[in-house]
N, C-alpha and C. Protein backbone atom coordinates (compact mmCIF):
# COMPACT_ATOMS: atom_id res chain seq x y z
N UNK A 1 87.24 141.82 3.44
CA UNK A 1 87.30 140.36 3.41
C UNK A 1 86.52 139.78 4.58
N UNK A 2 85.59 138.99 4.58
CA UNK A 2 84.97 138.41 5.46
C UNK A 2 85.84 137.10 5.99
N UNK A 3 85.43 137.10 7.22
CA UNK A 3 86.04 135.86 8.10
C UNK A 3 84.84 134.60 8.40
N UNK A 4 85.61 133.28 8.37
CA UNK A 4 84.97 132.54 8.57
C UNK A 4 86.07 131.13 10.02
N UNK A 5 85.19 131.78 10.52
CA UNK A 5 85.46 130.36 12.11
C UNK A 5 84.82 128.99 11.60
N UNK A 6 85.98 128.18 12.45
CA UNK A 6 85.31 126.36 12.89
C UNK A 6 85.37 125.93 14.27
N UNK A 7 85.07 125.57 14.75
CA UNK A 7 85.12 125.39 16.08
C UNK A 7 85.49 123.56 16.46
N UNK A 8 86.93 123.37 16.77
CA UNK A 8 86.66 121.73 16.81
C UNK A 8 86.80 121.89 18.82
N UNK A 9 86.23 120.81 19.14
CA UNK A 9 85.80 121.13 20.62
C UNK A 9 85.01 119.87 21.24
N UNK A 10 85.22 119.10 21.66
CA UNK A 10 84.62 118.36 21.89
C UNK A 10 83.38 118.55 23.10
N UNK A 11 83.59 119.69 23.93
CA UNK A 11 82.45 119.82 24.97
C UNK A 11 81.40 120.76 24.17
N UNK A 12 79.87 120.10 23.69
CA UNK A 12 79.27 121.00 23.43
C UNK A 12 79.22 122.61 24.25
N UNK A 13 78.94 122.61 25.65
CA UNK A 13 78.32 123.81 26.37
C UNK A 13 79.89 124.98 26.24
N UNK A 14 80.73 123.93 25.69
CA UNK A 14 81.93 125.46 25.65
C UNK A 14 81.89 125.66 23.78
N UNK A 15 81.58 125.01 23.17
CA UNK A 15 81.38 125.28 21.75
C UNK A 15 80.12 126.40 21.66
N UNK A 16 79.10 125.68 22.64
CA UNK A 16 77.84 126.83 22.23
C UNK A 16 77.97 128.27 22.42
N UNK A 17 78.63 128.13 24.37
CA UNK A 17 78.80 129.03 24.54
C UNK A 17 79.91 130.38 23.89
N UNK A 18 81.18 129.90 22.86
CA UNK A 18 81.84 130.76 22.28
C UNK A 18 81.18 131.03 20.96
N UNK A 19 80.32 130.14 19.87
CA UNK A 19 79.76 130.26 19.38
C UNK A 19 78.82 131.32 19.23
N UNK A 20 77.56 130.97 20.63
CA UNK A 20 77.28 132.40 20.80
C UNK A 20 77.92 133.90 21.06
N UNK A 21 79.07 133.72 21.56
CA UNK A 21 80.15 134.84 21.77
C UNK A 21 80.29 135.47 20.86
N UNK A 22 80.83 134.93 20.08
CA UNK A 22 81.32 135.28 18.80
C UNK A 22 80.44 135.84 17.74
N UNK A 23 79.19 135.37 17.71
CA UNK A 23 78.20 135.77 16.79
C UNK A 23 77.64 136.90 17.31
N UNK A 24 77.52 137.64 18.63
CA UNK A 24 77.10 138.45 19.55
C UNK A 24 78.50 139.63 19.42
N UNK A 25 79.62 139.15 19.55
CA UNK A 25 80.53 140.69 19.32
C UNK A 25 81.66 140.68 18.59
N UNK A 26 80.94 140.14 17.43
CA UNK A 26 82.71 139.94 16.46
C UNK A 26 81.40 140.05 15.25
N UNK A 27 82.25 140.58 13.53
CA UNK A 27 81.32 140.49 13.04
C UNK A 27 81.96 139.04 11.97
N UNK A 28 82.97 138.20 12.67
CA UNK A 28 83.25 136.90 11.86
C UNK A 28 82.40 135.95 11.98
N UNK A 29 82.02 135.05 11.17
CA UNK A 29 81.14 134.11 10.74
C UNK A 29 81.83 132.81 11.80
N UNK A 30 80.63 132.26 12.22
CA UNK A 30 80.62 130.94 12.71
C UNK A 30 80.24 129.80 11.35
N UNK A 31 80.92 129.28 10.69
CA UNK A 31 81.21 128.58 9.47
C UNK A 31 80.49 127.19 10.21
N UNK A 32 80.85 126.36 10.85
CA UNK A 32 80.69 125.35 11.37
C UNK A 32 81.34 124.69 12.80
N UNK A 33 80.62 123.80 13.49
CA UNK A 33 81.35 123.01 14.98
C UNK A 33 81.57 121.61 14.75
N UNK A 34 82.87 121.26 15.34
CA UNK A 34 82.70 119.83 15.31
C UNK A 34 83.37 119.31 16.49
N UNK A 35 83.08 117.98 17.00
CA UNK A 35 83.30 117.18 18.42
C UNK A 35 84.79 116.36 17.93
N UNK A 36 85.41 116.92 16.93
CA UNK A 36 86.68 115.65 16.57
C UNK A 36 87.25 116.51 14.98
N UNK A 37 88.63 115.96 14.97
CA UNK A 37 89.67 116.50 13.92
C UNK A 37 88.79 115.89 12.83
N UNK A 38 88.49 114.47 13.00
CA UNK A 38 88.33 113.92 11.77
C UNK A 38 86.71 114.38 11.29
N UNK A 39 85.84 114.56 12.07
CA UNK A 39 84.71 114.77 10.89
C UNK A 39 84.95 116.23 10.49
N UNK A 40 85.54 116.75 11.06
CA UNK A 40 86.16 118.22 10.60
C UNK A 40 86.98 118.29 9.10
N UNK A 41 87.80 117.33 9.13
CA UNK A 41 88.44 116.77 7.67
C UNK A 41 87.41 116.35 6.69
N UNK A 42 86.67 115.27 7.00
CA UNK A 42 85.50 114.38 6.58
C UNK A 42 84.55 115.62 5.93
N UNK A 43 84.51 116.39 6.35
CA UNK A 43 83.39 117.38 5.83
C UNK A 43 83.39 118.33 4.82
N UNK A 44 82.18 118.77 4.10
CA UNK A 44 82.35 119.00 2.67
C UNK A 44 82.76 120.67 2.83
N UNK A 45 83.33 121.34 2.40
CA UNK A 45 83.45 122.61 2.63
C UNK A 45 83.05 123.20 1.29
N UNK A 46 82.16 122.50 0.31
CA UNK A 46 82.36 123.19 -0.94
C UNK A 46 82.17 124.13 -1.00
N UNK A 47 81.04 125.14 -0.65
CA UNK A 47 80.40 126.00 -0.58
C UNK A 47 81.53 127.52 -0.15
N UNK A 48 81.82 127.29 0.87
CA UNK A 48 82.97 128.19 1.70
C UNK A 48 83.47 127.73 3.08
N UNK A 49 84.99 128.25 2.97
CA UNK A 49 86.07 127.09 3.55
C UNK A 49 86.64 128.13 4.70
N UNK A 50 86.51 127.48 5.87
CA UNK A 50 87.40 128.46 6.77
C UNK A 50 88.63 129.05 6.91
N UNK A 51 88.69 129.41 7.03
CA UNK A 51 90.26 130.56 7.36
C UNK A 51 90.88 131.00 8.77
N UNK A 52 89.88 130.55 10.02
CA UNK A 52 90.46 130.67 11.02
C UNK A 52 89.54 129.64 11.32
N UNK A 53 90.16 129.03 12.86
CA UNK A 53 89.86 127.65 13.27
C UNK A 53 90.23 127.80 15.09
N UNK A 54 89.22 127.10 15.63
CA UNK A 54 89.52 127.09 17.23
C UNK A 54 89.97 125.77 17.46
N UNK A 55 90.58 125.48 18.13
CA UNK A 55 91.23 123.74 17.73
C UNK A 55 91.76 123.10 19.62
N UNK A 56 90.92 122.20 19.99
CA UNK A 56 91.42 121.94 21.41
C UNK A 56 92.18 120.65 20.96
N UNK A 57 93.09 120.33 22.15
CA UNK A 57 93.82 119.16 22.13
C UNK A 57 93.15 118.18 22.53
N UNK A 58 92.82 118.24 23.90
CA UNK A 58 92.26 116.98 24.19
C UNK A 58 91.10 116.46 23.83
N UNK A 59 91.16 115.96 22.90
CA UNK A 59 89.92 115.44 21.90
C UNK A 59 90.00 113.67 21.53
N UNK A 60 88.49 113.43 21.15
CA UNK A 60 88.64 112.06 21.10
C UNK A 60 88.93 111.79 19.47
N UNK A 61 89.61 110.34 19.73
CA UNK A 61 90.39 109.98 18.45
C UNK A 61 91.56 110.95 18.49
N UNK A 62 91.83 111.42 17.30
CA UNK A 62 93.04 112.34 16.74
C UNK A 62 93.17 113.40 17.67
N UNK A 63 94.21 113.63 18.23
CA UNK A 63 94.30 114.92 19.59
C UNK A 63 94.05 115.97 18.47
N UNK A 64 94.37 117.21 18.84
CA UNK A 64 94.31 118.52 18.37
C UNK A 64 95.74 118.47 17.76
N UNK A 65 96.66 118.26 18.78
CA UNK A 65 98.21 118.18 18.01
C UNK A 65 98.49 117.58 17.03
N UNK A 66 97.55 116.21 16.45
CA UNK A 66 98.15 115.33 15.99
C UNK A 66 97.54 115.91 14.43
N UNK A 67 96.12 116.47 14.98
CA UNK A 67 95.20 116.69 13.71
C UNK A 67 96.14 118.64 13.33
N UNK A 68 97.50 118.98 13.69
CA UNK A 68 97.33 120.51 12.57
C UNK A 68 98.14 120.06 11.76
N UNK A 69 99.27 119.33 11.08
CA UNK A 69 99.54 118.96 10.20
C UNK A 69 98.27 118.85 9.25
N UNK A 70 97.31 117.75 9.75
CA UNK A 70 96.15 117.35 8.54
C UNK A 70 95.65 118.52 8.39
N UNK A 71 95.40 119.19 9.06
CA UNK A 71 94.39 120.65 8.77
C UNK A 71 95.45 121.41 8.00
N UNK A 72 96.37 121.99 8.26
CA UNK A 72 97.19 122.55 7.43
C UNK A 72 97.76 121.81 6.11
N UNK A 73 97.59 120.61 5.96
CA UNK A 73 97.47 120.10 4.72
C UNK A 73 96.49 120.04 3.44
N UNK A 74 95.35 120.39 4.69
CA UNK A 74 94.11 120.39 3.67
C UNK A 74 93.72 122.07 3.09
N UNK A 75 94.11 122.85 4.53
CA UNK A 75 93.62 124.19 4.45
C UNK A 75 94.77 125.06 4.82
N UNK A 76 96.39 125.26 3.89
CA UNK A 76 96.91 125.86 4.21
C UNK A 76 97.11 127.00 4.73
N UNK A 77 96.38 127.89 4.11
CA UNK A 77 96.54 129.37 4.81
C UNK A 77 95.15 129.83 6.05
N UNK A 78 94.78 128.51 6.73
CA UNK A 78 93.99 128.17 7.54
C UNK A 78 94.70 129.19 9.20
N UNK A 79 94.63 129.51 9.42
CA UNK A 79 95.17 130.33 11.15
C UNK A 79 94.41 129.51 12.05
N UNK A 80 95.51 128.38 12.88
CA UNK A 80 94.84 127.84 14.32
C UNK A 80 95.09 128.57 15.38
N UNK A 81 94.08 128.47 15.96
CA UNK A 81 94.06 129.09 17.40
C UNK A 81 94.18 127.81 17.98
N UNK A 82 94.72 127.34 19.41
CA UNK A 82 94.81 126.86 19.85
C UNK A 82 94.25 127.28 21.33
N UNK A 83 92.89 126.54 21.64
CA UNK A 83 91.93 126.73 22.82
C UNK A 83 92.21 125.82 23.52
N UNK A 84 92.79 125.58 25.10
CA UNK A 84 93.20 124.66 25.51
C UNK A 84 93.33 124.48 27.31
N UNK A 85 93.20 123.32 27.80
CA UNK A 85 93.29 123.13 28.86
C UNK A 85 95.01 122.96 29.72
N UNK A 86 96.08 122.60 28.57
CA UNK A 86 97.03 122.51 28.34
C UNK A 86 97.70 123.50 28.51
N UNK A 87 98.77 123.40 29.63
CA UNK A 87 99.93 124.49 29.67
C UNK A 87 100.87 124.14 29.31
N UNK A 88 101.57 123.15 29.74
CA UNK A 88 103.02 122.32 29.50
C UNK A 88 104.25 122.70 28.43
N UNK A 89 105.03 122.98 28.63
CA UNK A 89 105.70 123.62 27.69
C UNK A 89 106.26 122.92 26.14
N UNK A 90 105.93 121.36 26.28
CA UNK A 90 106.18 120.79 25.24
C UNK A 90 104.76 120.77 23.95
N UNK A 91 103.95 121.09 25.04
CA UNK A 91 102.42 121.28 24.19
C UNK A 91 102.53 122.22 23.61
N UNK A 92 102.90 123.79 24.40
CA UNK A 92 102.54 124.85 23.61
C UNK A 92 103.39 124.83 22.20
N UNK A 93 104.76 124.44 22.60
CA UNK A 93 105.83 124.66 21.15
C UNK A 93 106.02 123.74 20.48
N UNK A 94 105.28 122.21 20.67
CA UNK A 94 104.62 121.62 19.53
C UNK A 94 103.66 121.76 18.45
N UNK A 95 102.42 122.56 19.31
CA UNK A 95 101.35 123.06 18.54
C UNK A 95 101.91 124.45 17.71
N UNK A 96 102.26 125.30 18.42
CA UNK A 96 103.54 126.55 17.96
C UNK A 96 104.20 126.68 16.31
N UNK A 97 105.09 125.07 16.61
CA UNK A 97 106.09 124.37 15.88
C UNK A 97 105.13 124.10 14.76
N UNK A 98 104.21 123.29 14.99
CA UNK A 98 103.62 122.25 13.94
C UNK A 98 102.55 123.79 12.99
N UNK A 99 102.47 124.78 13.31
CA UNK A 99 101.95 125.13 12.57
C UNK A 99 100.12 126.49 12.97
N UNK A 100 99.96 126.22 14.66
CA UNK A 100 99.47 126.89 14.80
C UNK A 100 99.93 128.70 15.15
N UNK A 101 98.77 129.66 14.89
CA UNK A 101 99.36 130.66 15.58
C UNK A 101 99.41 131.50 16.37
N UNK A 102 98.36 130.59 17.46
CA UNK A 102 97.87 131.32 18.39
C UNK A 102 97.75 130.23 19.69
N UNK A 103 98.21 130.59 20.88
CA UNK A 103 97.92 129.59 21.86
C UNK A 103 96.84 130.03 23.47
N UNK A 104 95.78 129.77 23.71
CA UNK A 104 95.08 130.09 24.09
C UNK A 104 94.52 129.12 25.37
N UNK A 105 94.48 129.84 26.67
CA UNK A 105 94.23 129.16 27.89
C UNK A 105 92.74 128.76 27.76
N UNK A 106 92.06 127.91 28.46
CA UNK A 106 90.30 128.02 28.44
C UNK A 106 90.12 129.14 29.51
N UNK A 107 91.28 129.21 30.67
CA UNK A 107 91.00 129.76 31.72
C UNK A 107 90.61 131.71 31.51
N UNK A 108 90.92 131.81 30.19
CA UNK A 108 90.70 133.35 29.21
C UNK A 108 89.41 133.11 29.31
N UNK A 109 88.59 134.61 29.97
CA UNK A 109 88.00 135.27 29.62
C UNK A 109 86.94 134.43 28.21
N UNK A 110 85.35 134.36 27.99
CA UNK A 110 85.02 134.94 26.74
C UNK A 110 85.50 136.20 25.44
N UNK A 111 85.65 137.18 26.67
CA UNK A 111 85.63 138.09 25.79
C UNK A 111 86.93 138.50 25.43
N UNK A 112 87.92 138.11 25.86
CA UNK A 112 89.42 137.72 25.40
C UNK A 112 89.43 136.84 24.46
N UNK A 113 88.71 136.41 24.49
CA UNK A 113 88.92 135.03 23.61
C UNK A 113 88.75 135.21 22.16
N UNK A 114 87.07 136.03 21.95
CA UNK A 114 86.92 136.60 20.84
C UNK A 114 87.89 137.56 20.53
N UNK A 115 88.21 138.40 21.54
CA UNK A 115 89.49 139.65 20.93
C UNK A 115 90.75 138.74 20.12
N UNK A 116 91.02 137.79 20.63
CA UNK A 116 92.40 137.29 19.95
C UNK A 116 91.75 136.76 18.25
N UNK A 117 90.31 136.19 18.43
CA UNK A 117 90.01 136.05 17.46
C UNK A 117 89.85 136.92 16.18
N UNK A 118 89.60 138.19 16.60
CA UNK A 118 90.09 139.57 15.70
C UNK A 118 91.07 139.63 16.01
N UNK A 119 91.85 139.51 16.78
CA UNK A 119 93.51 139.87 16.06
C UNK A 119 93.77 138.91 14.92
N UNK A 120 93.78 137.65 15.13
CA UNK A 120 94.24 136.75 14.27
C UNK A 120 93.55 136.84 12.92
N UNK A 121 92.38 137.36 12.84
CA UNK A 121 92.03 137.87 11.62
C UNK A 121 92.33 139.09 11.09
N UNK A 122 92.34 140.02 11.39
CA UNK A 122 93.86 140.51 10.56
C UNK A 122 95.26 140.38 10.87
N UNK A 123 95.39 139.10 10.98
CA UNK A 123 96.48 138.55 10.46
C UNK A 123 97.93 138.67 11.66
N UNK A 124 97.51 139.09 13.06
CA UNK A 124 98.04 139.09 13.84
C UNK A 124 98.04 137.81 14.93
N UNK A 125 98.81 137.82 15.86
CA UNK A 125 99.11 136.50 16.99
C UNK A 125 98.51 136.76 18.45
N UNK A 126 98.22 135.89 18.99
CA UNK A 126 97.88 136.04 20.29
C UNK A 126 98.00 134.77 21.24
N UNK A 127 99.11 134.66 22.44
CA UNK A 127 98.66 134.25 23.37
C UNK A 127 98.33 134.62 24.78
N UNK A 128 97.96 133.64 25.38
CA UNK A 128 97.41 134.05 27.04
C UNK A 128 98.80 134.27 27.61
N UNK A 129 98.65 135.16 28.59
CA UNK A 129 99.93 135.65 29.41
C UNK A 129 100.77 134.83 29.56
N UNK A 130 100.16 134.15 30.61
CA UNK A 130 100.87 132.89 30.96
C UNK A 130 101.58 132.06 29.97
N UNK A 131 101.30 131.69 28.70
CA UNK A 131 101.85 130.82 27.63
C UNK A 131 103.06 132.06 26.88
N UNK A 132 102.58 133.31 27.18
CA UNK A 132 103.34 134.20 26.60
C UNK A 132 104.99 134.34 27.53
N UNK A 133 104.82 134.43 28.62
CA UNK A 133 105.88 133.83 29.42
C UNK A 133 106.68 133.26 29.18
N UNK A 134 105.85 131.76 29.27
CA UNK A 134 106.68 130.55 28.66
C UNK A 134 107.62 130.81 27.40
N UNK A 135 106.79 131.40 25.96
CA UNK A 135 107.08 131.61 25.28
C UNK A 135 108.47 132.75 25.20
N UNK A 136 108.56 133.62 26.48
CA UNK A 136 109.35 134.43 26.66
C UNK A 136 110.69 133.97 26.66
N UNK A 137 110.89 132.82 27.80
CA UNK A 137 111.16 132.11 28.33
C UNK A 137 111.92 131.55 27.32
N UNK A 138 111.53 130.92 27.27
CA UNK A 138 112.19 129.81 25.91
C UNK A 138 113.19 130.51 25.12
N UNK A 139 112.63 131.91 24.45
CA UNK A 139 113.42 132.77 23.57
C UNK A 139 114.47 133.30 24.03
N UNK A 140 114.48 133.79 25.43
CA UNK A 140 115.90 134.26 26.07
C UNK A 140 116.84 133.07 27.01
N UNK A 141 116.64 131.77 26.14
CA UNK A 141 117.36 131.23 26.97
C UNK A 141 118.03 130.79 25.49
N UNK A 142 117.49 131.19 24.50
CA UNK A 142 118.31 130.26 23.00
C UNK A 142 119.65 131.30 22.80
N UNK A 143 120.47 130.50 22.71
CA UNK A 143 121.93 131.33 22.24
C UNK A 143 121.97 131.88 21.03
N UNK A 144 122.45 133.00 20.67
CA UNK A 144 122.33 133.19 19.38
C UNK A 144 123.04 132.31 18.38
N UNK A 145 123.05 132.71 17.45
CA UNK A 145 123.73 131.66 16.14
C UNK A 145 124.33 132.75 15.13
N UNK A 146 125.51 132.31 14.81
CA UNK A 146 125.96 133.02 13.70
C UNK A 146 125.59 132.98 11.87
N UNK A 147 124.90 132.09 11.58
CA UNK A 147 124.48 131.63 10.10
C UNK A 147 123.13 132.23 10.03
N UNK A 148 123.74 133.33 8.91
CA UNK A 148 122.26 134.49 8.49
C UNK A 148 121.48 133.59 6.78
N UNK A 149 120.33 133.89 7.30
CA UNK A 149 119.51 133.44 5.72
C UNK A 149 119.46 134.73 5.05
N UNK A 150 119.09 134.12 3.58
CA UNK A 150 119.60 134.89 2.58
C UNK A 150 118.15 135.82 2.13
N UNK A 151 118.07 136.45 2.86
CA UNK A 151 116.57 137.07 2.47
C UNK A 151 117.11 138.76 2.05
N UNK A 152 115.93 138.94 1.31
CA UNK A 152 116.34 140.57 0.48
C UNK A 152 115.68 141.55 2.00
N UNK A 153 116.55 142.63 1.63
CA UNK A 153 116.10 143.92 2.17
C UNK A 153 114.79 144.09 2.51
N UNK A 154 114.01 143.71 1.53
CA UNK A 154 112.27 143.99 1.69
C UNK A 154 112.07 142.75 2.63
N UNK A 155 112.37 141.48 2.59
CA UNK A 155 112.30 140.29 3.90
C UNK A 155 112.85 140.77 4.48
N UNK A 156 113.35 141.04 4.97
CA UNK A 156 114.19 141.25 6.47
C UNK A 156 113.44 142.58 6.81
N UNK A 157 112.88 143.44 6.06
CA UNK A 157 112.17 144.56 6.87
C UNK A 157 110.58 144.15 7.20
N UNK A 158 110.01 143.66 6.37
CA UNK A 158 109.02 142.22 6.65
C UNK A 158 109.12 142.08 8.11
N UNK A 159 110.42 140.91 8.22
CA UNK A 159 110.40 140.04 9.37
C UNK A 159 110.36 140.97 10.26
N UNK A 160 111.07 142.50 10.54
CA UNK A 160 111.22 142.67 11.62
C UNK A 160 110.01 143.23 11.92
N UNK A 161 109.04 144.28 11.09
CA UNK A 161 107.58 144.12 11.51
C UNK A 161 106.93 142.66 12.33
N UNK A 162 107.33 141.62 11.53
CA UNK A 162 106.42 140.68 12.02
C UNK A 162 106.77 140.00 13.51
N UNK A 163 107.75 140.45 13.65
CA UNK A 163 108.88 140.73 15.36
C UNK A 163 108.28 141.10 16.01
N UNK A 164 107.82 142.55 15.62
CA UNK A 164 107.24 143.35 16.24
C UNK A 164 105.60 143.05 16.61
N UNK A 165 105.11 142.11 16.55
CA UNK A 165 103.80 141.94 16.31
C UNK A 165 102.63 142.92 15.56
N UNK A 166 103.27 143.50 15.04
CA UNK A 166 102.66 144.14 13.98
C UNK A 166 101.37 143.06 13.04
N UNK A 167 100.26 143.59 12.80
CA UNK A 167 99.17 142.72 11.77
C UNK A 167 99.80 143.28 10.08
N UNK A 168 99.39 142.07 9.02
CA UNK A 168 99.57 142.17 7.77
C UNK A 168 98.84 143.55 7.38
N UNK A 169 98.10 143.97 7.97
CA UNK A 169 97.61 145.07 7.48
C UNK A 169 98.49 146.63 7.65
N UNK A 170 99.22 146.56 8.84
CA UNK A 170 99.94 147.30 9.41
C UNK A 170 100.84 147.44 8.81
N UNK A 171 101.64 145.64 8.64
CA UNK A 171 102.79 145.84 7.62
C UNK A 171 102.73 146.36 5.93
N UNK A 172 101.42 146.36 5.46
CA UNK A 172 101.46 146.40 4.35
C UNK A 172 101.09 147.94 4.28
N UNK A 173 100.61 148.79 4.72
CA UNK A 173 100.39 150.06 5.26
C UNK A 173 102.13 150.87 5.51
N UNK A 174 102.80 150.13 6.39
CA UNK A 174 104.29 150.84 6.77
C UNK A 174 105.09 150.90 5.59
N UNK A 175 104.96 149.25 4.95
CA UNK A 175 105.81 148.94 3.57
C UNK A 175 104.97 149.74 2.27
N UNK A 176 104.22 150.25 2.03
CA UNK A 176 103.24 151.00 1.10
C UNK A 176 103.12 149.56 -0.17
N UNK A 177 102.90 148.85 0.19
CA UNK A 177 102.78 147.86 -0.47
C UNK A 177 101.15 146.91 -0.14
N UNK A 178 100.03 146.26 -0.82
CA UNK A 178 98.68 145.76 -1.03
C UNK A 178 99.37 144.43 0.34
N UNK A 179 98.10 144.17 1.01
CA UNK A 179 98.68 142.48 1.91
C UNK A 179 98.64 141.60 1.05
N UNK A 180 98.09 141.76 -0.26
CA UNK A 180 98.75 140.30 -0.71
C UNK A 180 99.63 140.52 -1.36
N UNK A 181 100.47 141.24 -1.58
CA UNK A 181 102.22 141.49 -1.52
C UNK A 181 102.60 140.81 -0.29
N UNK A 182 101.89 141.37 0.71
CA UNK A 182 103.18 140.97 2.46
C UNK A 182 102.50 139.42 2.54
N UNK A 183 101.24 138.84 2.10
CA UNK A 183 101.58 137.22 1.87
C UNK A 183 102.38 136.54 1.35
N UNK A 184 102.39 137.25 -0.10
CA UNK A 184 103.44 136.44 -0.94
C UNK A 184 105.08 136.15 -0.65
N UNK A 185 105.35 137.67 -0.23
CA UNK A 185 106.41 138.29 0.39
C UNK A 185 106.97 136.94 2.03
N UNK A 186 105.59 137.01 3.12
CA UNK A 186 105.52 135.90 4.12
C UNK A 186 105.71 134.71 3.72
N UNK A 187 104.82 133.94 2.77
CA UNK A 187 105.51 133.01 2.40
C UNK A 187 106.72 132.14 1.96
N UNK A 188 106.76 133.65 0.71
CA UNK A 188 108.58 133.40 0.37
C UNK A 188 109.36 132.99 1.66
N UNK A 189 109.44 134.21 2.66
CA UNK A 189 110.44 134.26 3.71
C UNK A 189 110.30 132.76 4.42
N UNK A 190 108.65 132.09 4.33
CA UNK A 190 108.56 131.06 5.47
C UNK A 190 109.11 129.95 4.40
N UNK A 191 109.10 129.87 3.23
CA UNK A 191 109.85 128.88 2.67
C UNK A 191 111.37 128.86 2.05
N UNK A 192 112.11 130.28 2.47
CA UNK A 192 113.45 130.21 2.78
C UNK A 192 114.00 129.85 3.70
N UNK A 193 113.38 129.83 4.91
CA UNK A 193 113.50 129.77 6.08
C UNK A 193 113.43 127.91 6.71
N UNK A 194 112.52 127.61 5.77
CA UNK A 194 112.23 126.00 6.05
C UNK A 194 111.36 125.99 7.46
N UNK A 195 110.05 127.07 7.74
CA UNK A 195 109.40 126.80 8.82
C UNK A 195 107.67 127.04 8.31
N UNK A 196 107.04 127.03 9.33
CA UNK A 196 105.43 127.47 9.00
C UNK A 196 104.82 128.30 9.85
N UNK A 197 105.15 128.69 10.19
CA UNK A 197 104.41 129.36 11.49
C UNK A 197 105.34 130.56 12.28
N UNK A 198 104.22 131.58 12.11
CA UNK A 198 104.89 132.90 13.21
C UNK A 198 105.85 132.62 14.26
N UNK A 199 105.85 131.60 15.14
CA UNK A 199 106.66 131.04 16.23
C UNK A 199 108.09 130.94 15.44
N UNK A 200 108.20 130.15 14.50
CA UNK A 200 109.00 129.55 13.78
C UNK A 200 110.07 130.93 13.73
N UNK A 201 109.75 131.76 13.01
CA UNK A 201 109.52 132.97 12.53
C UNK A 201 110.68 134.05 13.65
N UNK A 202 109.89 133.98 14.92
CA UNK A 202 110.16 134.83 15.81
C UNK A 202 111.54 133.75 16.57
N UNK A 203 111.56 132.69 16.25
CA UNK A 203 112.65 131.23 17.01
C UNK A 203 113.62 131.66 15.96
N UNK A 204 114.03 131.66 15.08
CA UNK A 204 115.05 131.83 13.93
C UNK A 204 115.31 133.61 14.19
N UNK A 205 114.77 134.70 14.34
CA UNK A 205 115.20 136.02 14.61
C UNK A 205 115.57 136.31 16.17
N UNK A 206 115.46 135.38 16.93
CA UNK A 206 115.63 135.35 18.27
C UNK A 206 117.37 134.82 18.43
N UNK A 207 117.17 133.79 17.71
CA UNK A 207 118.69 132.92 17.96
C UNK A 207 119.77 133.47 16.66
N UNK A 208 119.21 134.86 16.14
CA UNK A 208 120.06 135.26 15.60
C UNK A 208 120.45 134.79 14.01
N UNK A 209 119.58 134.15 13.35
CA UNK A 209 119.88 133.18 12.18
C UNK A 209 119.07 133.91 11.14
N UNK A 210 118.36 135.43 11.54
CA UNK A 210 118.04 136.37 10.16
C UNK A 210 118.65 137.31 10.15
């Protein structure tokens, strides 16, 4: 399966420069760049439509936060990365929350940067240490909960791969089952669950509620 990147970013010289990155040691496609959420929406994708996306917040017009709802409305099974100047802990587990699945410092490395970008294309997560922390953080401070969802044997062995940070490929390899079984399978679970996103995912098996 070939991969295809977007780059929304408003500073050209950091668009060019990952741009070139990326085309230099990854063999995923640079699809298109844009300076804003909205001509990113605005634009024709007929041809072929991305599937992974670099997405900064502080952007003019529509922030990055405001624009992953719209992007995930338009391009559901779209994977945001989230490239960012932003640490704050209400940023990361908004963007998290709303639907991205990857949260990413600017202060990373190039060549970190592209690596998370192959993880997330097969179908794995990545953040920067530091946000990973946070993220730590957050999870061992939630109390558990006693109210289990009603997911089959095959979900719940799913989820706990996907716990594990295990990639769809991995899981579908352990489970002897094709990845678009462990999509269909992901989905189900993310719409029993009432969430969208890996975070979501790992927040509900943390506090004890799978």
């Amino acid at each position: 399966m070939e991969h295809y990147v977007c780059l929304i970013e408003d500073s050209s010289s950091i668009r060019e420069s990952l741009k070139l990155f990326i085309q230099a040691k990854s063999a995923i496609n640079v699809l298109n760049e844009f300076s804003n959420v909205e001509d990113f929406l605005a634009y024709d994708f007929a041809k072929q439509k991305p599937n992974l996306l670099f997405l900064d917040i502080g952007l003019p017009g529509m922030s990055g936060l405001e624009g992953i709802s719209h992007i995930k409305s338009k391009f559901p099974d779209i994977s945001i990365i989230m490239l960012t100047t932003y640490e704050e802990d209400d940023k990361i587990f908004s963007a998290l929350c709303s639907g991205a699945c990857s949260y990413i410092s600017k202060k990373t490395p190039l060549a970190k940067i592209v690596e998370a970008l192959v993880i997330v294309s097969n179908g794995g997560s990545y953040m920067s240490p530091s946000i990973a922390r946070k993220v730590a953080t957050f999870f061992t401070n939630q109390k558990p909960e006693q109210k289990k969802a009603d997911l089959t044997e095959r979900q719940k062995e799913i989820v706990e791969h996907m716990v594990e940070g295990r990639t769809y490929r991995e899981v579908a390899d352990l489970c002897y089952i094709s990845m678009n079984t462990v999509r269909s399978h992901i989905k189900k679970i993310y719409e029993i669950l009432q969430i969208n996103s890996k975070v979501g995912l790992m927040t509900k098996y943390h506090k004890g509620e799978i």
